[in-house]
Protein backbone atom coordinates (compact mmCIF):
# COMPACT_ATOMS: atom_id res chain seq x y z
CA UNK A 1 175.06 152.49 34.75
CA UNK A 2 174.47 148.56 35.52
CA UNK A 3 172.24 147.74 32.50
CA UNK A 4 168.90 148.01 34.91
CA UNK A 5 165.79 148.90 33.16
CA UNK A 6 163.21 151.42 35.31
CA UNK A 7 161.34 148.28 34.98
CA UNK A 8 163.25 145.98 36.13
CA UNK A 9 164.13 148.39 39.17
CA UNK A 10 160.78 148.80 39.95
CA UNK A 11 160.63 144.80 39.90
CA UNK A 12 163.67 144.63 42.36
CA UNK A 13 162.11 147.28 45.11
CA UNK A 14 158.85 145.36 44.96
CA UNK A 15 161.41 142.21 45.54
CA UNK A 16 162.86 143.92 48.30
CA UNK A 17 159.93 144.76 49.58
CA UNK A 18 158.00 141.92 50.24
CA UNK A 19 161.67 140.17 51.43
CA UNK A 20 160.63 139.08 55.02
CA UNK A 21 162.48 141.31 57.59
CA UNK A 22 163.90 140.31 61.00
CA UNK A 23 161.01 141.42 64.03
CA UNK A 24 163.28 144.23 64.90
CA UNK A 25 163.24 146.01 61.86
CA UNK A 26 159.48 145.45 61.85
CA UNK A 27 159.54 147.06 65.47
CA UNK A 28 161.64 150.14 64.24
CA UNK A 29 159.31 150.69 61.23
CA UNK A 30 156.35 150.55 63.14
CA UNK A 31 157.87 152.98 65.65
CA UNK A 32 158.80 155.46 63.01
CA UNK A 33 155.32 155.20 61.25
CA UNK A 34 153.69 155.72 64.50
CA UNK A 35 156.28 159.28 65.36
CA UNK A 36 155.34 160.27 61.95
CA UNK A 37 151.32 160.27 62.43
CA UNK A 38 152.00 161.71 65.31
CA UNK A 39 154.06 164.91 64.44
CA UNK A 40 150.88 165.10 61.33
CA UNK A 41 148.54 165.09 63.62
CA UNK A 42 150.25 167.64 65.86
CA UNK A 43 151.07 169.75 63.09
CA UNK A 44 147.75 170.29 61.73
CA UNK A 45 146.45 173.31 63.12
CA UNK A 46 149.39 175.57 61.55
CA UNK A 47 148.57 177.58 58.37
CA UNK A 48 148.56 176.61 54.79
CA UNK A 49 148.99 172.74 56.43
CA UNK A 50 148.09 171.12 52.82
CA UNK A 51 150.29 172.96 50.95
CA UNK A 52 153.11 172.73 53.38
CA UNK A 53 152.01 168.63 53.62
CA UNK A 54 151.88 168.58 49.62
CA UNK A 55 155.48 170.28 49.49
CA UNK A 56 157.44 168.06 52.08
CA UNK A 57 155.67 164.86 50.72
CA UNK A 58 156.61 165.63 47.05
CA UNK A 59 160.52 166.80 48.29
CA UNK A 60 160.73 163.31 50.18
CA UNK A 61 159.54 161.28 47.05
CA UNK A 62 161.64 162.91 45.09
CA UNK A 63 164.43 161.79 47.74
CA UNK A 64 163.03 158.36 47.31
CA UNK A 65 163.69 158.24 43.40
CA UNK A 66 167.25 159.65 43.98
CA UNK A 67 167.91 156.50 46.00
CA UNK A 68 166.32 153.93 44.56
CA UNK A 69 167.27 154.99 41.11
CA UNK A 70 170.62 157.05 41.19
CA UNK A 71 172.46 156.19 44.55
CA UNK A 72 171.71 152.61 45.19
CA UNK A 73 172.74 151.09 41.82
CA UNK A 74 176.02 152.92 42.28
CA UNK A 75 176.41 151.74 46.07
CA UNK A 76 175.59 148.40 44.82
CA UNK A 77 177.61 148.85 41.56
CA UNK A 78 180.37 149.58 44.11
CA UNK A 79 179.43 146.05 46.49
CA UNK A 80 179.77 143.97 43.18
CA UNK A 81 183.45 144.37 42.94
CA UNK A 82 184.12 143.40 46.75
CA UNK A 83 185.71 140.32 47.51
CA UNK A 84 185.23 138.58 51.23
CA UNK A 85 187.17 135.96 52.51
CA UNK A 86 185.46 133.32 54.44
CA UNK A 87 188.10 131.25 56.13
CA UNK A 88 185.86 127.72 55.26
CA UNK A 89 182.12 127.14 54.44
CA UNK A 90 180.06 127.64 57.34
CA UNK A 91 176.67 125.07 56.92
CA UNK A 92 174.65 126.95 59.65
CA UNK A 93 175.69 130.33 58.07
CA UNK A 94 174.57 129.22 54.47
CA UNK A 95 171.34 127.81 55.63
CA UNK A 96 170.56 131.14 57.04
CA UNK A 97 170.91 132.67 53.81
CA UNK A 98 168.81 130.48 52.12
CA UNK A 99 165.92 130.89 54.48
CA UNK A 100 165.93 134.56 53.75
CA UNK A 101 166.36 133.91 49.78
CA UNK A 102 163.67 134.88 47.30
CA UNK A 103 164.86 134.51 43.82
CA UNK A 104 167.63 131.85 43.69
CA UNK A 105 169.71 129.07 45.39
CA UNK A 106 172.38 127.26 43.94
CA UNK A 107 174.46 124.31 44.85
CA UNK A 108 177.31 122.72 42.92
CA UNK A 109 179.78 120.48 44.89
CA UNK A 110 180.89 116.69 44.38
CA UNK A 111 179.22 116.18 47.64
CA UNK A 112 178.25 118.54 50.95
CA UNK A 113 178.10 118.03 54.35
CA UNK A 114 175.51 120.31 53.87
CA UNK A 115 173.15 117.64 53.15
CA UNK A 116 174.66 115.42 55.86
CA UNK A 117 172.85 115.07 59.21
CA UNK A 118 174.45 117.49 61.20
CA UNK A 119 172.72 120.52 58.67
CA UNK A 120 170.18 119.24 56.75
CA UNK A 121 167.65 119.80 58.56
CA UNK A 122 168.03 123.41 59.31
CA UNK A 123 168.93 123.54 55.24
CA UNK A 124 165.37 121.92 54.53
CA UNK A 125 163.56 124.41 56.43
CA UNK A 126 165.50 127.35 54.25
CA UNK A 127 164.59 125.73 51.57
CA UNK A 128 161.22 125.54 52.41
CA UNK A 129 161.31 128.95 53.16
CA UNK A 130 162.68 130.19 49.85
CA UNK A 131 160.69 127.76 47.55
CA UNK A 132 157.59 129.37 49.52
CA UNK A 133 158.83 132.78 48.35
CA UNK A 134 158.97 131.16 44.90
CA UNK A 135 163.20 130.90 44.69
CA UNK A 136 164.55 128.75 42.34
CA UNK A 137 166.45 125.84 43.92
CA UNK A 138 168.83 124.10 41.84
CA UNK A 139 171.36 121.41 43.72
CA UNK A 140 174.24 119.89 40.85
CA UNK A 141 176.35 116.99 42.34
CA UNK A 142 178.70 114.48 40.39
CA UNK A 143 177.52 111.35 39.13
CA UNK A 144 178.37 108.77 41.13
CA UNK A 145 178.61 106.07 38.75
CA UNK A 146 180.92 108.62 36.94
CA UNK A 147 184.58 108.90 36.39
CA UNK A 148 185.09 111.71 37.14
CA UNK A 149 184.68 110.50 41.07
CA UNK A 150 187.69 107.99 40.32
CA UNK A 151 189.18 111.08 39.86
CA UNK A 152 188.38 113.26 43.03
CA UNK A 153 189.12 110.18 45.17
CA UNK A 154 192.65 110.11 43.96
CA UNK A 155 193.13 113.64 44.24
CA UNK A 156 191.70 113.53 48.02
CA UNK A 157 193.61 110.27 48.46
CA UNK A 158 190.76 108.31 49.04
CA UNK A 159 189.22 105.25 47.85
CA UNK A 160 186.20 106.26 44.41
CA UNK A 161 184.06 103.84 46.73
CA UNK A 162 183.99 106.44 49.54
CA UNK A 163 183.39 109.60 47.36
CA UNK A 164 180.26 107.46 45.59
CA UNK A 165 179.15 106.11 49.09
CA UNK A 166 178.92 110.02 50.53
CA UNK A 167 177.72 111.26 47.12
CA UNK A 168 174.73 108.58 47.28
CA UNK A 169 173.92 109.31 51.25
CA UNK A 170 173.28 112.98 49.63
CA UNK A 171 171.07 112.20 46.97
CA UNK A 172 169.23 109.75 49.49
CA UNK A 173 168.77 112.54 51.92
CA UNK A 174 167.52 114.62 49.35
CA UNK A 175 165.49 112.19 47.57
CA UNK A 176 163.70 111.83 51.38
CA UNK A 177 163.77 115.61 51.48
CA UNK A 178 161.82 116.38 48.05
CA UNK A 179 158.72 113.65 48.94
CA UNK A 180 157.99 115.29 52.42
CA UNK A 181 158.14 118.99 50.32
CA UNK A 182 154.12 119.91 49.00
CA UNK A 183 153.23 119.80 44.99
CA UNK A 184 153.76 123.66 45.20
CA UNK A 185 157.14 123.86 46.55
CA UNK A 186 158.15 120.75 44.85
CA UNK A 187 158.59 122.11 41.80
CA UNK A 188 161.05 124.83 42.59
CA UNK A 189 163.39 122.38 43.64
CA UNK A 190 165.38 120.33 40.80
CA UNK A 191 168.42 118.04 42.08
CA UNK A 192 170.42 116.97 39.16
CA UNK A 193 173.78 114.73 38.51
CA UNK A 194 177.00 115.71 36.48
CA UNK A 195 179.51 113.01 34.85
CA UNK A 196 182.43 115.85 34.67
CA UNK A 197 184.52 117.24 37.18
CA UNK A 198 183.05 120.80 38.09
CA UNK A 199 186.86 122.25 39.07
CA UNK A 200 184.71 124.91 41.40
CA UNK A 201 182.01 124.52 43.87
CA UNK A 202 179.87 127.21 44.11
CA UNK A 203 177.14 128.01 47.12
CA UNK A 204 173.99 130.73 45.87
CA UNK A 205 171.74 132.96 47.24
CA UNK A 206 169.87 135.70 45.43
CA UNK A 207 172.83 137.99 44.01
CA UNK A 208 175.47 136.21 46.04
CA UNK A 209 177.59 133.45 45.95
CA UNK A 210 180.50 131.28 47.94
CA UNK A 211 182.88 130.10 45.75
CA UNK A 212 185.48 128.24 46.20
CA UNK A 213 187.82 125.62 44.15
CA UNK A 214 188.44 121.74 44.21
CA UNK A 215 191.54 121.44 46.00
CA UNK A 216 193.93 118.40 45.95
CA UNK A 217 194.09 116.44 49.72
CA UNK A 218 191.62 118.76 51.22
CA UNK A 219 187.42 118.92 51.20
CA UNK A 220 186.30 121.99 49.34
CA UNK A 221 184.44 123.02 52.43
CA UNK A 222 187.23 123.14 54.23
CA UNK A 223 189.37 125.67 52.27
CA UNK A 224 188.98 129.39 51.91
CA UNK A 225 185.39 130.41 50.44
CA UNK A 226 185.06 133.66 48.45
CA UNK A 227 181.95 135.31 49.04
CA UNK A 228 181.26 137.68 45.66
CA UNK A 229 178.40 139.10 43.74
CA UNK A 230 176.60 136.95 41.13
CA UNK A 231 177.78 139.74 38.31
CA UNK A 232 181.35 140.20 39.49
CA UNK A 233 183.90 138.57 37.31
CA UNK A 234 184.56 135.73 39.28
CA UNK A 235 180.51 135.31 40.22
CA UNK A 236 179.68 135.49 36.33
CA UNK A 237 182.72 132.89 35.65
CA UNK A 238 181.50 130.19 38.04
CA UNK A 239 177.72 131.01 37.38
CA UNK A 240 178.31 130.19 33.46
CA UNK A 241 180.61 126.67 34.19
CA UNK A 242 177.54 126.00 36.47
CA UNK A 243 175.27 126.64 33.73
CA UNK A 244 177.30 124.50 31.50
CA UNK A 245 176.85 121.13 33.43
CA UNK A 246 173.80 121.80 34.40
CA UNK A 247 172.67 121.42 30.88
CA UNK A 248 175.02 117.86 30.09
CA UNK A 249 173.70 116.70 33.51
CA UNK A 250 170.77 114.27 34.50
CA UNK A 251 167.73 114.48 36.52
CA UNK A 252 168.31 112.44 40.04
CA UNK A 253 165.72 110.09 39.20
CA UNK A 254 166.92 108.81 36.40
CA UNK A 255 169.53 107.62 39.04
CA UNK A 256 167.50 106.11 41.71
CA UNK A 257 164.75 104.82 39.62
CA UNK A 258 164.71 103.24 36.09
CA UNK A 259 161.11 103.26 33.93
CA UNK A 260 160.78 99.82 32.04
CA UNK A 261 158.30 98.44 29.92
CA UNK A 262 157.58 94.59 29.55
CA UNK A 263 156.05 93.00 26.73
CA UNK A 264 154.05 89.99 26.41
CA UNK A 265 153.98 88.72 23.11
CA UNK A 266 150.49 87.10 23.72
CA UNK A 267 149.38 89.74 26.50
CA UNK A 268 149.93 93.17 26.02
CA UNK A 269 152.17 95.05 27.78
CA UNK A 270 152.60 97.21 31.67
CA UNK A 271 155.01 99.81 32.95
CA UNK A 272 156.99 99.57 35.56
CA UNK A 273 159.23 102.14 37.94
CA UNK A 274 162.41 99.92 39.31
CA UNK A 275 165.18 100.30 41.26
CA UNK A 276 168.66 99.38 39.64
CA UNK A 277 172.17 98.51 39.82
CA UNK A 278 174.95 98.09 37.40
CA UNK A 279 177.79 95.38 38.63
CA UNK A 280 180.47 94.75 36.14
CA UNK A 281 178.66 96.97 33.00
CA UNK A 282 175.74 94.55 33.79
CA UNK A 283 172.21 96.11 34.28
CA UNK A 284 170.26 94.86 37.05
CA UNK A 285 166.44 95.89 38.39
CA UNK A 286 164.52 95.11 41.18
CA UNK A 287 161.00 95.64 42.23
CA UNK A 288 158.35 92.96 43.95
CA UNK A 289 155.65 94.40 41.55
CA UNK A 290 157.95 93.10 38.51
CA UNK A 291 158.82 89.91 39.79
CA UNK A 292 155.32 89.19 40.69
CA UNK A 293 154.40 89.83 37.13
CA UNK A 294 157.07 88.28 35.57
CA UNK A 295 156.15 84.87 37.49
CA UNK A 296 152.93 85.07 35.97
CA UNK A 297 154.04 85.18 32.72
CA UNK A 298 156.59 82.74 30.32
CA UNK A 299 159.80 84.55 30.51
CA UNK A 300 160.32 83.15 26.32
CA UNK A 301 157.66 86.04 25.71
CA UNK A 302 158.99 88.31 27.30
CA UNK A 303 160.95 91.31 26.37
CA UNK A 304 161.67 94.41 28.11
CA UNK A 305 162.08 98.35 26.82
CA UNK A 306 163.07 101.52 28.50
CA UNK A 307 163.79 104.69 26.63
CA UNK A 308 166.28 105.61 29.31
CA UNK A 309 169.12 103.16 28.11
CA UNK A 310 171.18 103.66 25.68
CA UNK A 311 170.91 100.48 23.45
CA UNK A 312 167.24 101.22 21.58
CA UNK A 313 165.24 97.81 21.28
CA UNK A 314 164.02 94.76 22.97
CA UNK A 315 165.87 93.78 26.53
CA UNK A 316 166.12 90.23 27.23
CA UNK A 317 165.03 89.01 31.02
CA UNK A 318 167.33 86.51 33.08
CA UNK A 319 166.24 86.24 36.67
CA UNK A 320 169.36 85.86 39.18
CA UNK A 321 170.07 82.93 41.33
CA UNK A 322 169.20 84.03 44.84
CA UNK A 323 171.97 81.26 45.89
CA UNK A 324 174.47 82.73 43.71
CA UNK A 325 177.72 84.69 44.58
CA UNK A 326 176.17 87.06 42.02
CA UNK A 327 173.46 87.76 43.98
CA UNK A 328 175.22 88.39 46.99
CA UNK A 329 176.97 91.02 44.99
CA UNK A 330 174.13 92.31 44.15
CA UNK A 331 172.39 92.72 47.57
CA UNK A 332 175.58 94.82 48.43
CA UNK A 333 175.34 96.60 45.92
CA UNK A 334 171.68 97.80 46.05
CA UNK A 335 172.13 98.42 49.73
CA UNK A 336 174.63 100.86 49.49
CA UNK A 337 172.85 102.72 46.99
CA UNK A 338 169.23 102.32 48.47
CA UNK A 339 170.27 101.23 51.93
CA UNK A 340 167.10 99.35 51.32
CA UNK A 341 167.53 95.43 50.53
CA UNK A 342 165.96 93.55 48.03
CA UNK A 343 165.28 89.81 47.25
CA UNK A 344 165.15 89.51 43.92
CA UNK A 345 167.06 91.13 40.93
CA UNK A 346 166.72 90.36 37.30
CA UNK A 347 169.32 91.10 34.69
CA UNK A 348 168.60 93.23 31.37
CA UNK A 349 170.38 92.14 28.58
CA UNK A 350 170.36 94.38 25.63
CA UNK A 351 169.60 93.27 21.81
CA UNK A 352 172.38 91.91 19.95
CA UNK A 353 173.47 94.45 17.80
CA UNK A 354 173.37 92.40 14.05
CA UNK A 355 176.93 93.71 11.79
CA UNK A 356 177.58 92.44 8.25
C-alpha cells in the first residue's frame, strides 16, 4: 500500500474533483450525463425498473470504490517510480502546469529565466491561478549578496557581478509581481533568499517535480530536466535539501527593504522602511522620508536601531557627501539593485563594541 489513509483518499478525490478540467472534457462529461438520462428515461417502462436501477447503481459504486481505492493507488504507486527525460526546461511548458496546480508550486534555482520577460507573464497568471485554488507557492533563490554566487559565477565562467545583477532583476520582477497580486492570494506566495549553494534546482507542481543539477559552464535550464514524482527517491531527495534552505533562508524583504528606528534623545522616536546598500562591508540607507526627518533634527541626538542587523545597539548617522566619489559609488550601486536612483544616502555605523 502507499501509506494513504481512507481519509486522506477521500481528501485527494474531492482534490481531484474540483481540479478545473480542459472545456473538452467538460463537453464529453456533459455528453455522457446527458446518454445516461436518456437510456433511464427510456428504460423505465420495463418491469421491476427500481430494483433493476437499485442493482446496477450499487454494482457501479462498488466499481467506483475498486478504483479509487484499490486500482488507482497501485497505477499511481506504479507512475511514482517513472523517470522522464526532458531534454531542457521548457518556461511555457512549466507555466502551464502551474496554472492547473492546486496544492503546491515550488521553485529553487540561483536564478530563472522563468521570471525574465520573455515568461513571466504567462508564469504570473499560473500563479494567480493556483494561489486562487489555494496552492502553496514557494520561490527559493540565492542570496545575492552571498558567496555562494562568487561561486556559481566561476563555475559558469562568468563574472559574481552578472549572476547578482540577473539574480536581483528576478527578485525585482517578483517584488513588482507580489504588489499587483490581492491580500487573498498574496499570502500563498512567499519568495525567499538562500546564502548556500543549492547543488539542484528543482521546478514543482502538485505531486511532480523537474529536477535537474547545477552544472559547471552550462545554465541549469539548459541541461537535461528529470521530471519525477514528489515521493520517488530522487523527488523525496531534492524535496528535503529544498526544505533544508528554505528554513536557513531569508524573507525577500529583508533584502530590498531595511526597518530602522531613529531616536531623538530630546524627541521621541519614528520608524522608518528604507532602501539599502552595502559598499565595502559599509551599510548605507536611503529614503526622502528619513532625510527629511533627519534635517529636522541635530544629528548629535541622534541614534539609529534596527533589529534586522546583526550588531544589537545604537547606530550612529553620517550623511554622505553628494559630491563625493563615495556617493557616486553609491548611486551605482542602488541602481543596480533598485534600478531606481536616489539622492541621498546616509551611512549606519554600528556601536563600538567596548573589550577589556
Amino acid at each position: 500500500m502507499d501509506g494513504r489513509s481512507p481519509i486522506s483518499r477521500m481528501r485527494w478525490l474531492a482534490r481531484t474533483l474540483r481540479t478545473p478540467r480542459r472545456p473538452q472534457s467538460l463537453t464529453v462529461l456533459i455528453l455522457l450525463a446527458a446518454v445516461a438520462a436518456l437510456l433511464l428515461w427510456r428504460s423505465k417502462g420495463m418491469d421491476n425498473y427500481g430494483e433493476n436501477l437499485t442493482l446496477n447503481l450499487g454494482t457501479d459504486i462498488v466499481g467506483v470504490v475498486v478504483t479509487v481505492f484499490v486500482i488507482g493507488p497501485l497505477i499511481s504507486r506504479a507512475q511514482e517510480g517513472r523517470v522522464r527525460e526532458h531534454t531542457r526546461l521548457d518556461y511555457e511548458w512549466f507555466s502551464a502546469q502551474v496554472f492547473r496546480s492546486t496544492s503546491n508550486v515550488k521553485v529553487l534555482d540561483t536564478f530563472s529565466n522563468l521570471f525574465g520577460p520573455q515568461f513571466s507573464e504567462r508564469l504570473f497568471r499560473g500563479i494567480k491561478s493556483a494561489t486562487a485554488h489555494g496552492a502553496r507557492v514557494q520561490i527559493l533563490l540565492l542570496d545575492p549578496d552571498s558567496l555562494a554566487v562568487i561561486l556559481r559565477g566561476r563555475e559558469l565562467g562568468e563574472q559574481s557581478a552578472d549572476i547578482r545583477r540577473d539574480i536581483m532583476r528576478n527578485l525585482r520582477t517578483l517584488d513588482r509581481f507580489a504588489r499587483r497580486l490581492d491580500e487573498g492570494s498574496r499570502q500563498f506566495l512567499e519568495v525567499r533568499l538562500c546564502s548556500t549553494s543549492p547543488g539542484v534546482t528543482l521546478y514543482r507542481w502538485d505531486d511532480r517535480s523537474l529536477v535537474s543539477f547545477l552544472t559547471v559552464g552550462r545554465l541549469s535550464g539548459e541541461g537535461v530536466q528529470l521530471e519525477v514524482a514528489v515521493r520517488s527517491p530522487l523527488g523525496a531527495f531534492v524535496e528535503q535539501r529544498f526544505d533544508e534552505l528554505w528554513q536557513q533562508s531569508k524573507p525577500m524583504e529583508r533584502f530590498t527593504h531595511l526597518p530602522v528606528t531613529l531616536v531623538d534623545a530630546t524627541d521621541g522616536r519614528r520608524d522608518f522602511t528604507c532602501r539599502f546598500v552595502y559598499v565595502d562591508d559599509c551599510l548605507y540607507i536611503a529614503g526622502h522620508d528619513l532625510v527629511s526627518y533627519m534635517a529636522r533634527h541635530r544629528l548629535d541626538q541622534l541614534s539609529a536601531f534596527s533589529e534586522d542587523l546583526g550588531t544589537p545597539g545604537a547606530y550612529e548617522l553620517v550623511v554622505i557627501d553628494d559630491e563625493s566619489e563615495l556617493h557616486t559609488l553609491l548611486m551605482q550601486h542602488f541602481a543596480e539593485k533598485y534600478d531606481a536612483s536616489a539622492a541621498a544616502f546616509v551611512e549606519l555605523r554600528p556601536p563600538v563594541l567596548v573589550t577589556e
